[in-house]
Protein backbone atom coordinates (compact mmCIF):
# COMPACT_ATOMS: atom_id res chain seq x y z
CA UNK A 1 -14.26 -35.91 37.39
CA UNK A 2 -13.37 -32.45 38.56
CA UNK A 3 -14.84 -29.35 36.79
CA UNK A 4 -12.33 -27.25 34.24
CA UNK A 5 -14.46 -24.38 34.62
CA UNK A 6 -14.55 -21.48 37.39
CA UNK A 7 -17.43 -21.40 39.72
CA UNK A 8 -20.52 -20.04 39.08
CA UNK A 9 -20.55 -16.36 40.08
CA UNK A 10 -16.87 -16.44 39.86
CA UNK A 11 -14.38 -15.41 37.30
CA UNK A 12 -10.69 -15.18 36.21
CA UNK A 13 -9.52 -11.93 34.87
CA UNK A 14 -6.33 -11.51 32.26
CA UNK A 15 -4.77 -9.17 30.41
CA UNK A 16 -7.02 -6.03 29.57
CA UNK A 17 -9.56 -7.02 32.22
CA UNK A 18 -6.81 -7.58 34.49
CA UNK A 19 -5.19 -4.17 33.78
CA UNK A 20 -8.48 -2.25 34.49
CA UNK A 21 -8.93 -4.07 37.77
CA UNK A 22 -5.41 -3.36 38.44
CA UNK A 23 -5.65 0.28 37.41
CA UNK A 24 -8.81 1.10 39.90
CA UNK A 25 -6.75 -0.08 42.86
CA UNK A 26 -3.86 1.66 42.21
CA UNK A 27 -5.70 5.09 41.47
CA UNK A 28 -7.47 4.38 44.50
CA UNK A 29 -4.50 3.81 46.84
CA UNK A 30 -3.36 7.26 45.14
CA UNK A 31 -5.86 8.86 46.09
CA UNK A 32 -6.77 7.55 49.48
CA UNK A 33 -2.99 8.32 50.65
CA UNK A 34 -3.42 12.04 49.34
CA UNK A 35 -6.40 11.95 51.76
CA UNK A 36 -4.08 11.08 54.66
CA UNK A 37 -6.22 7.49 54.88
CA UNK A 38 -3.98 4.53 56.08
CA UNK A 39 -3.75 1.05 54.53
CA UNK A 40 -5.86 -1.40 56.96
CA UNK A 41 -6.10 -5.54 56.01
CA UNK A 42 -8.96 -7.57 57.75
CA UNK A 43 -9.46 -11.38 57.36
CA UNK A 44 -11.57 -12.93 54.12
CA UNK A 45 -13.83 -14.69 56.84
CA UNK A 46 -14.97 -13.98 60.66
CA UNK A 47 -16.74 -15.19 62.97
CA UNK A 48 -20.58 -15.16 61.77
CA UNK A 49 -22.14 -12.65 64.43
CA UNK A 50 -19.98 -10.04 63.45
CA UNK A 51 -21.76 -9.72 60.50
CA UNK A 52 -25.34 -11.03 61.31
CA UNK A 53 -25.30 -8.41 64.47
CA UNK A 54 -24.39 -6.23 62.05
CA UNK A 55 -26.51 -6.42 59.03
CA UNK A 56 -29.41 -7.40 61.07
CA UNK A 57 -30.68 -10.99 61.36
CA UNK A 58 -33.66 -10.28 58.91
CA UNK A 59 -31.52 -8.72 55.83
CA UNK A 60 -31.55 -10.64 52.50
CA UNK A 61 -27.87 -10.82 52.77
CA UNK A 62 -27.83 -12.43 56.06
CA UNK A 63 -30.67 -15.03 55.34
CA UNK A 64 -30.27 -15.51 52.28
CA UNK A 65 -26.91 -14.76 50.64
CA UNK A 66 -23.75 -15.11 53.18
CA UNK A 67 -21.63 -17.75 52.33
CA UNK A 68 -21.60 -19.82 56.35
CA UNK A 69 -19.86 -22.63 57.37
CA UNK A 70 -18.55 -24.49 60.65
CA UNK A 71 -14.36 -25.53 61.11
CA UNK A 72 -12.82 -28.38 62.24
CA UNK A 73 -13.57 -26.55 66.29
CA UNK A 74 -17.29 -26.25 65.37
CA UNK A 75 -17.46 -22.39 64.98
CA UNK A 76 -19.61 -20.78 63.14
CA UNK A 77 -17.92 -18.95 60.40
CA UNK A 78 -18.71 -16.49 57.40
CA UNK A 79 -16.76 -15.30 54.45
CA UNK A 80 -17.13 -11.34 54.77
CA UNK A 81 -20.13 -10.06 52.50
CA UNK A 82 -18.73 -6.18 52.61
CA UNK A 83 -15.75 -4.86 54.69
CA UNK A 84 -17.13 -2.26 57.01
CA UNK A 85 -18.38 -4.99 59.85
CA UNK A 86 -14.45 -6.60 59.77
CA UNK A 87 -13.03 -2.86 59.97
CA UNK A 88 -15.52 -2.35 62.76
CA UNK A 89 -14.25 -5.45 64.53
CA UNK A 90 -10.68 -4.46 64.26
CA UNK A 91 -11.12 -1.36 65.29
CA UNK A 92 -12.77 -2.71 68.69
CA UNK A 93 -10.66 -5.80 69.43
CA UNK A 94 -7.56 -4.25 68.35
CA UNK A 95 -7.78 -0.89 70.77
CA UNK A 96 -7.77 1.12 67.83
CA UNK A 97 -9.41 3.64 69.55
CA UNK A 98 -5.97 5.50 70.71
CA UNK A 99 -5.92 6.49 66.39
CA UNK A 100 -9.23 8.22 66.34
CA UNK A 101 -10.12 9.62 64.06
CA UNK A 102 -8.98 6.58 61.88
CA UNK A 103 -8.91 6.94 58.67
CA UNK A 104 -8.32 3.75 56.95
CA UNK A 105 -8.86 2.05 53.60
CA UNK A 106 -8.96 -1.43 52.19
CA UNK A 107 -9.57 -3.16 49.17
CA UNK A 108 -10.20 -7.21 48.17
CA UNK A 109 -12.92 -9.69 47.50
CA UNK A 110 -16.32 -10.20 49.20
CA UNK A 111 -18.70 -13.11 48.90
CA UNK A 112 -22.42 -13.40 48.52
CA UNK A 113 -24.40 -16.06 46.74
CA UNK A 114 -26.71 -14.44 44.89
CA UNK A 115 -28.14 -14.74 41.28
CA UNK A 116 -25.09 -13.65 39.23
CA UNK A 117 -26.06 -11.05 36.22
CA UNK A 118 -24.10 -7.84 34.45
CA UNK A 119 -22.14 -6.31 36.91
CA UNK A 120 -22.73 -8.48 40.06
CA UNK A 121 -20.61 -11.93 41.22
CA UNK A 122 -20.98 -14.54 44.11
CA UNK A 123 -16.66 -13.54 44.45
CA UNK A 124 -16.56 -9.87 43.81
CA UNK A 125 -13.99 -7.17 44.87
CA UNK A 126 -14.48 -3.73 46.88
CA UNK A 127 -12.67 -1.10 47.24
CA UNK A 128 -13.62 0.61 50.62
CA UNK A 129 -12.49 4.00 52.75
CA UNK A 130 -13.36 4.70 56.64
CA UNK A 131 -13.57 7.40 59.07
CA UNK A 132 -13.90 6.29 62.47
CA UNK A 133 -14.30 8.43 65.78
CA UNK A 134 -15.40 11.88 63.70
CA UNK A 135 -18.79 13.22 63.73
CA UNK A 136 -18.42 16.64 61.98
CA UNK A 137 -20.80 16.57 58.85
CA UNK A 138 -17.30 18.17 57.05
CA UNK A 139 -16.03 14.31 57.18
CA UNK A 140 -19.25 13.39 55.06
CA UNK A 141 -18.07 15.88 52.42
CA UNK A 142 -14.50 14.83 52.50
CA UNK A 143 -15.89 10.79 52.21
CA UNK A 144 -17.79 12.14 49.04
CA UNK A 145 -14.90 14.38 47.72
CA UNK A 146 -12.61 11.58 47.58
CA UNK A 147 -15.01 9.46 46.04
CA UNK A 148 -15.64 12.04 43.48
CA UNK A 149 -11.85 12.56 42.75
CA UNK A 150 -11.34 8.62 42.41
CA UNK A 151 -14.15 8.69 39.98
CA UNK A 152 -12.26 11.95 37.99
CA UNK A 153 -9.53 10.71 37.94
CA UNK A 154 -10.25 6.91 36.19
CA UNK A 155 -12.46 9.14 33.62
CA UNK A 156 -15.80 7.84 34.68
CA UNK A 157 -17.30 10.99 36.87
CA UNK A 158 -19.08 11.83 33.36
CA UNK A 159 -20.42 8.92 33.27
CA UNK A 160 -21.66 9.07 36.92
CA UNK A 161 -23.57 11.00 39.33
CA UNK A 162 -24.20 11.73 42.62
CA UNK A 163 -27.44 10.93 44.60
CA UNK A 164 -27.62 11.63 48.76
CA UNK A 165 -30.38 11.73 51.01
CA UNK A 166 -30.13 12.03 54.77
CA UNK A 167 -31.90 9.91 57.40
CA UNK A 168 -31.04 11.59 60.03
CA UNK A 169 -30.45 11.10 63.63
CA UNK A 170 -32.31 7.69 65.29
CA UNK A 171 -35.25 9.89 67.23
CA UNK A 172 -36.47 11.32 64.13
CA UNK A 173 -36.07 8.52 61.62
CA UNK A 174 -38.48 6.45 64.28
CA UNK A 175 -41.10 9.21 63.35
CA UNK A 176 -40.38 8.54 60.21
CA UNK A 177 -40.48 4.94 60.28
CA UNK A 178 -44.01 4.78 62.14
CA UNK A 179 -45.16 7.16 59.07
CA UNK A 180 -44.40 5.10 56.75
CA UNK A 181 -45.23 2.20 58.20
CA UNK A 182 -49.18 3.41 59.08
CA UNK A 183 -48.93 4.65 54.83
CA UNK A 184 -47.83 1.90 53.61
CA UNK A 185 -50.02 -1.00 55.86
CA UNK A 186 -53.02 1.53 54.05
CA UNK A 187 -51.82 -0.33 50.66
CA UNK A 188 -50.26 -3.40 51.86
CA UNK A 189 -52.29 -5.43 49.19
CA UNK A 190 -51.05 -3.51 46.31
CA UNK A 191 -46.96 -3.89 47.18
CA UNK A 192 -45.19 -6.65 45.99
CA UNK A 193 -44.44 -9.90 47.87
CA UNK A 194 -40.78 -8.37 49.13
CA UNK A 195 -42.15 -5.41 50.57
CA UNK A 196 -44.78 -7.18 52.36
CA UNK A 197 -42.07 -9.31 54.06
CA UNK A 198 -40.03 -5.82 54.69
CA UNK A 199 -43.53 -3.69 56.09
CA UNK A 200 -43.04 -4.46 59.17
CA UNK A 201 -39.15 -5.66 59.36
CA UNK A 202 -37.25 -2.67 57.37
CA UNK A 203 -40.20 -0.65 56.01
CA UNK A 204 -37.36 1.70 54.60
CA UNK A 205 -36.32 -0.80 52.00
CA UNK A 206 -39.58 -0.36 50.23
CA UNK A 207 -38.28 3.14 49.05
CA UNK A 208 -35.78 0.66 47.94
CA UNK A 209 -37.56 -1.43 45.54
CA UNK A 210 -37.74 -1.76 42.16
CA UNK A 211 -41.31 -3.08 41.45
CA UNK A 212 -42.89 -0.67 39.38
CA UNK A 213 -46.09 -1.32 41.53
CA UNK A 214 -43.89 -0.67 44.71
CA UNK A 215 -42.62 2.82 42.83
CA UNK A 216 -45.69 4.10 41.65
CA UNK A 217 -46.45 4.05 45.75
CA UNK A 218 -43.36 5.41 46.62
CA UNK A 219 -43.94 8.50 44.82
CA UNK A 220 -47.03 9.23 47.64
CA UNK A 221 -45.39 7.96 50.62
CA UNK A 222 -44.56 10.29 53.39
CA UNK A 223 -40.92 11.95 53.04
CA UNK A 224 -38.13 12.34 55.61
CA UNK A 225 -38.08 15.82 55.55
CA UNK A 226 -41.10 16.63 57.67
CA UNK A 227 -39.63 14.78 60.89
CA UNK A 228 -36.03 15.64 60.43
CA UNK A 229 -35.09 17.70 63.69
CA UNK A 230 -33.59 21.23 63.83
CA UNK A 231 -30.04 19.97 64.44
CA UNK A 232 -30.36 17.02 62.23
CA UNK A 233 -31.21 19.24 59.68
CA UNK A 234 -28.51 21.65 60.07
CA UNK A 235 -26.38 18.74 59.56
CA UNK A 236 -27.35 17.88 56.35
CA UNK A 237 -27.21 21.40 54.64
CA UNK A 238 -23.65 21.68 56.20
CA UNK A 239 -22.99 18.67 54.00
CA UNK A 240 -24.45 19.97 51.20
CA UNK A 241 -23.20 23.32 51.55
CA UNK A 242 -19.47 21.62 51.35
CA UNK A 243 -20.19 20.12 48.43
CA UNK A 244 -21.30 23.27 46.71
CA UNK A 245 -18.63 25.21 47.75
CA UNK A 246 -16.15 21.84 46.01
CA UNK A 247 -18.45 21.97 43.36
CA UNK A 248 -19.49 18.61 43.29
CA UNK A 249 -22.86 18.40 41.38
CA UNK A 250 -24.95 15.99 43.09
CA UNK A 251 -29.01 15.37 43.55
CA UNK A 252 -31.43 14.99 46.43
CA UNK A 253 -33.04 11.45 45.96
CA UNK A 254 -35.25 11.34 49.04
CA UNK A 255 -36.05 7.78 48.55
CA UNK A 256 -32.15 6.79 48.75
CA UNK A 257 -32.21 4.74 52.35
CA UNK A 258 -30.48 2.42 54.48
CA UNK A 259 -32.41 -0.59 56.20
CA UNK A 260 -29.88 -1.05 58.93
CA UNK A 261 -30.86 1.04 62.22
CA UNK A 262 -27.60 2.19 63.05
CA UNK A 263 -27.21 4.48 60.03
CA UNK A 264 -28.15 7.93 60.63
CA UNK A 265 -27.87 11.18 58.46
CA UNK A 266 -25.88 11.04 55.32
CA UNK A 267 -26.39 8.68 52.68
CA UNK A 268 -25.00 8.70 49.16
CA UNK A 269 -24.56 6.75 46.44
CA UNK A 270 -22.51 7.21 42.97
CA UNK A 271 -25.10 6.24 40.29
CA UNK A 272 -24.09 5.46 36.05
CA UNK A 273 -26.99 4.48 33.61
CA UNK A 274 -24.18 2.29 31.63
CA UNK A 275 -24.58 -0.58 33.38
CA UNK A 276 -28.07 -2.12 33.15
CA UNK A 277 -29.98 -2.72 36.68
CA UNK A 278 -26.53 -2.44 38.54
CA UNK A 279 -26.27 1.23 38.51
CA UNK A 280 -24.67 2.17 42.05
CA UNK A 281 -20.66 2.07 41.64
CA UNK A 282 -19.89 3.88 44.68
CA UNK A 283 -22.10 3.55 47.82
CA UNK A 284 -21.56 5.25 51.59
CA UNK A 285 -23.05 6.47 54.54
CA UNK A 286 -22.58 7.63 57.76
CA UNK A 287 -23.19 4.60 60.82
CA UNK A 288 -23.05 6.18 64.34
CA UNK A 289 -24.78 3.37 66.00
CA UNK A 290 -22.44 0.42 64.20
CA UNK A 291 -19.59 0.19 67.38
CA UNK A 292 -22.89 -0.06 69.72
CA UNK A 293 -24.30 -2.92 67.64
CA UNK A 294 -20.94 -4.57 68.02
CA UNK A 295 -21.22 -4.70 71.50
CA UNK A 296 -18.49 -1.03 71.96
CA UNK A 297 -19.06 1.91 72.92
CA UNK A 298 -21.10 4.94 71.18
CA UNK A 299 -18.58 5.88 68.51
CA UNK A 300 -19.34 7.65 65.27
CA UNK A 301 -18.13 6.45 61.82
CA UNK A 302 -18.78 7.24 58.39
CA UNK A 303 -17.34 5.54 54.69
CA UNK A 304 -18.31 4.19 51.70
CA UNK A 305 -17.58 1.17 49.09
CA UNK A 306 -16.77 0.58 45.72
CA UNK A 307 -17.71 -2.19 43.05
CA UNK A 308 -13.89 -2.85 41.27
CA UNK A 309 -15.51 -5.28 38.78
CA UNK A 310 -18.29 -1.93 38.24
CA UNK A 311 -15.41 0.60 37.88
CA UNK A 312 -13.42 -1.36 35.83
CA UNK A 313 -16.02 -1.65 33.48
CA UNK A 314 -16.51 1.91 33.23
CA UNK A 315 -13.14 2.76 33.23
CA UNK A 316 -10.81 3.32 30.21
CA UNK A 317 -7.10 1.84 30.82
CA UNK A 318 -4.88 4.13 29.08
CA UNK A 319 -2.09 2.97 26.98
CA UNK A 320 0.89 2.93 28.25
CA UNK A 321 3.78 5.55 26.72
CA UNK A 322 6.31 5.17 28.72
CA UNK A 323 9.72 2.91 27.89
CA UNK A 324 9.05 -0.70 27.37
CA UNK A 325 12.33 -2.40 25.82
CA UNK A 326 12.80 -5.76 24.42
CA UNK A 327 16.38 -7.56 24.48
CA UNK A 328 17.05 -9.67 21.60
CA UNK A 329 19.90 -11.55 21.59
CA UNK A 330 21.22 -14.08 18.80
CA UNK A 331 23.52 -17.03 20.05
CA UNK A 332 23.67 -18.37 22.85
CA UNK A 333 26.52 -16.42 23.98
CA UNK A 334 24.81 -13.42 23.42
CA UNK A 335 21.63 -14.65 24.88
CA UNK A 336 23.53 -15.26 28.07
CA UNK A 337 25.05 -11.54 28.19
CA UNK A 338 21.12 -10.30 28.32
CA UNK A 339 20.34 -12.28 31.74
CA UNK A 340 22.56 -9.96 34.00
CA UNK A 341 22.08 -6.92 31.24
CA UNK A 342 17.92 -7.14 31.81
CA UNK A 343 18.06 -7.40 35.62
CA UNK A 344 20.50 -4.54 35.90
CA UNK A 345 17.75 -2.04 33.41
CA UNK A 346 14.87 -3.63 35.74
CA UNK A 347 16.57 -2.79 38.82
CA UNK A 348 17.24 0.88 36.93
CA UNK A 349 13.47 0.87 36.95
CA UNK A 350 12.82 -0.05 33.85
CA UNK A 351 10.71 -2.59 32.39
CA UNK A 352 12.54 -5.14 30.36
CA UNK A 353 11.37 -8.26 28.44
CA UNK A 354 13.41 -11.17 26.94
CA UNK A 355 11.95 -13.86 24.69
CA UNK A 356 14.29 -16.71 24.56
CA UNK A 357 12.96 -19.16 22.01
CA UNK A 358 12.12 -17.86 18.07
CA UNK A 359 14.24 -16.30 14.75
CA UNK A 360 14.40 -12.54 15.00
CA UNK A 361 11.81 -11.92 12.89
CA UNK A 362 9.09 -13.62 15.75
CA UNK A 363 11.07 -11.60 18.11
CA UNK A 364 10.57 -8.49 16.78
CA UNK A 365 6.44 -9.61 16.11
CA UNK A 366 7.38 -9.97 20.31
CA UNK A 367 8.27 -6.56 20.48
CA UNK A 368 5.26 -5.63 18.53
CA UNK A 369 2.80 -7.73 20.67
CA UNK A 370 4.00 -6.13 24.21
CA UNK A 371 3.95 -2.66 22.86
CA UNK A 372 7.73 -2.11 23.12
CA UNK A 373 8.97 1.19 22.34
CA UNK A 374 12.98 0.20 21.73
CA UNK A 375 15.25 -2.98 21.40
CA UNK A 376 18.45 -3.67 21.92
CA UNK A 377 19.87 -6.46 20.12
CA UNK A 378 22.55 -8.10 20.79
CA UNK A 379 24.65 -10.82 18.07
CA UNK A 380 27.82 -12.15 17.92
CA UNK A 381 29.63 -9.29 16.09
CA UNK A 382 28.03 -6.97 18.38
CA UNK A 383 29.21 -8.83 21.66
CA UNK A 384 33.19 -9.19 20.29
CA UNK A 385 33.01 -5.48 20.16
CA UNK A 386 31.43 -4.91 23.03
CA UNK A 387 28.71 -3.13 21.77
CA UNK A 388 24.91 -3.76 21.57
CA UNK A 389 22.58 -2.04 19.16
CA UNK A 390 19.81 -0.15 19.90
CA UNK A 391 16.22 1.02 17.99
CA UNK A 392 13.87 3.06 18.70
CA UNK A 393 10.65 1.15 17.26
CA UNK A 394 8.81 4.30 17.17
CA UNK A 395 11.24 6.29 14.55
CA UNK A 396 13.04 3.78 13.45
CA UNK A 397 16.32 5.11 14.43
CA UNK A 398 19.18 3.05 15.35
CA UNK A 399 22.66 3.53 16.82
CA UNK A 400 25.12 1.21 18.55
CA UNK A 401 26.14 1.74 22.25
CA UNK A 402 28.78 0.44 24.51
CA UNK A 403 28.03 -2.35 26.05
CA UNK A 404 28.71 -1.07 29.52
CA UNK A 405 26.75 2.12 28.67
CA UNK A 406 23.47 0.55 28.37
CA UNK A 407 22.11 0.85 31.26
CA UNK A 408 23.13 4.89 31.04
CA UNK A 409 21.32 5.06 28.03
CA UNK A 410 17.92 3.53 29.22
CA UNK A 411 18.59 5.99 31.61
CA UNK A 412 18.09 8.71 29.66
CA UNK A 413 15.20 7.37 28.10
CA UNK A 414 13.13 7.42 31.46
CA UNK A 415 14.66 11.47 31.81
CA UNK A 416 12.83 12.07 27.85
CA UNK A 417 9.87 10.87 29.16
């Protein structure tokens, strides 16, 4: 018998949840497009290299949480687990390279089977913005301004903050890697079964790790700092000097990492305590060595992703003032008269409901339940005079129009507000 339920790790979203979701991705088109970023649409699934090249054979999400399966032709295939590796793809097989810098953006659902808790889905949704083919550290700051302006302007940048870290360029985070690599093999019996299995795979991640064990090390380990190089340095304050002079507030978290080799310098991450355990909404970094992985040439790329489902949560939807109107017509003749009436204030731009079954008194409780803000009602009287009536819900005022002049009038309406 088939299951009436959605998938574990999967949900369906309505009405105010819906909205939110909605809202994120529309702000966030806004504000990408006031960035000068371009709309860019990869493919749900890809072949499965492109992302276990990518996110390294040994990551958790490769071996443990990518959703992998072989078609009909016996290819190997994987429903995308972030967006950056398709973008990467496209960008290579595509010839994209005429565009550069690119600067695209993209938004729709990943996969990953993990355990589902607050905050975190097997079907989730991203929102995600790209720079491709720029290596100025000013790109890093504009990657992290728009973020911050997304975040202003759905309400939540109170509610967030800012951490970055750099890991600058490949020679000197091997220095650093072999440092903490020799600390850390010192107190291999005292971390926790993870980080054993990352010491000698992705000793970075144990900066990562939330074991308090694991932390209380951390706090001794050997920091970046003392084998960052001259120029990689001068990189970083650049970035950070940008954001000062933007006045973005932000925090130097110097155990904020990367595991995947071809990231280099900045890191970041938008952080909110109002979550539980998932606290990162907003995520980036900048990944030089990514086209090389892929098999292309050396080209240099920076972006960053957002949790929708995350956002959403934090984000207020606001309600709604503008002009909602419900047509109410009694009879069928008058009923009839609305059909062409309501397309012709849609197409006007307006937006126009019409219930069809119910006395006017549920018909008004209609009005009520959408949030209307006028309705014009139309009887039997009213459409042998060619007239309609018309209330504002608000006030309470009413008035009669001429039928022909309605549209004109909603019109107006749109003008008030």
């Amino acid at each position: 018998m088939t299951k009436l339920q959605p998938v574990r790790g999967t949900r369906d979203l309505f009405g105010e949840e819906a909205a939110a979701f909605e809202r994120v991705v529309s702000v966030f088109a806004s504000v990408a497009k006031r960035f000068q970023f371009q709309p860019v649409s990869t493919p749900i699934f890809e072949f499965t290299p492109v992302f276990a090249r990518t996110m390294g054979g040994t990551s958790d999400v490769v071996s443990k949480e990518m959703y992998v399966f072989e078609d009909r032709g016996g290819e190997s295939l994987a429903l995308r687990p972030e967006n950056t590796a398709g973008i990467a793809r496209a960008f290579l097989s595509n010839g994209w390279q005429q565009h550069t810098p690119l600067k695209v953006y993209a938004y729709g659902p990943m996969f990953r089977y993990e355990r589902p808790q607050k905050g975190r889905y097997r079907q989730f949704h991203q929102i995600d913005a790209e720079v491709i083919g720029a290596a100025h550290p000013d790109v890093d700051v504009e990657l992290i301004a728009m973020g911050h302006m997304l975040l202003s302007e759905l309400g939540v940048a109170g509610s967030t903050a800012l951490e970055i870290n750099t890991l600058a360029d490949p020679e000197s985070r091997a220095r650093y890697r072999t440092a903490l690599t020799a600390y850390f093999q010192a107190h291999a019996a005292d971390l926790s079964a993870d980080s054993q299995a990352r010491l000698d795979k992705n000793p970075l991640r144990i900066l990562d790790s939330k074991d308090a064990g694991d932390c209380a090390l951390c706090k001794d380990a050997p920091i970046i700092d003392d084998y960052v190089s001259d120029e990689s340095g001068q990189f970083f304050e650049t970035v950070l000097d940008g954001l000062k002079g933007l006045s973005i507030p932000f925090t130097r978290n110097r155990q904020l990492v990367r595991g995947l080799d071809y990231y280099s310098h900045t890191v970041f991450e938008f952080v909110t305590d109002a979550l539980g355990a998932q606290n990162a909404v907003l995520s980036g970094g900048r990944y030089d060595g990514l086209m090389e992985q892929l098999g292309g040439p050396p080209t240099p790329g920076c972006g960053w992703a957002g949790g929708i489902e995350r956002l959403a949560a934090l984000a207020e939807v606001p309600q709604q003032e503008g002009v909602k109107i419900i047509c109410i017509g009694m009879g069928a003749a008058a009923q009839a008269q609305l059909l062409p009436l309501s397309y012709q204030l849609r197409a006007a731009g307006l937006s126009v409901d019409v219930p069809t079954t119910g006395n006017f008194k549920k018909r008004m409780k209609r009005a009520n339940a959408i949030g209307a803000s006028h309705a014009l009602i139309l009887g039997e009287d009213e459409l042998a005079a060619g007239q309609i009536g018309a209330k504002d819900l608000r006030s309470g005022e009413q008035q009669s129009l001429a039928l022909d002049k309605t549209v004109e009038w909603a019109k107006s309406l749109q003008t008030e507000h």
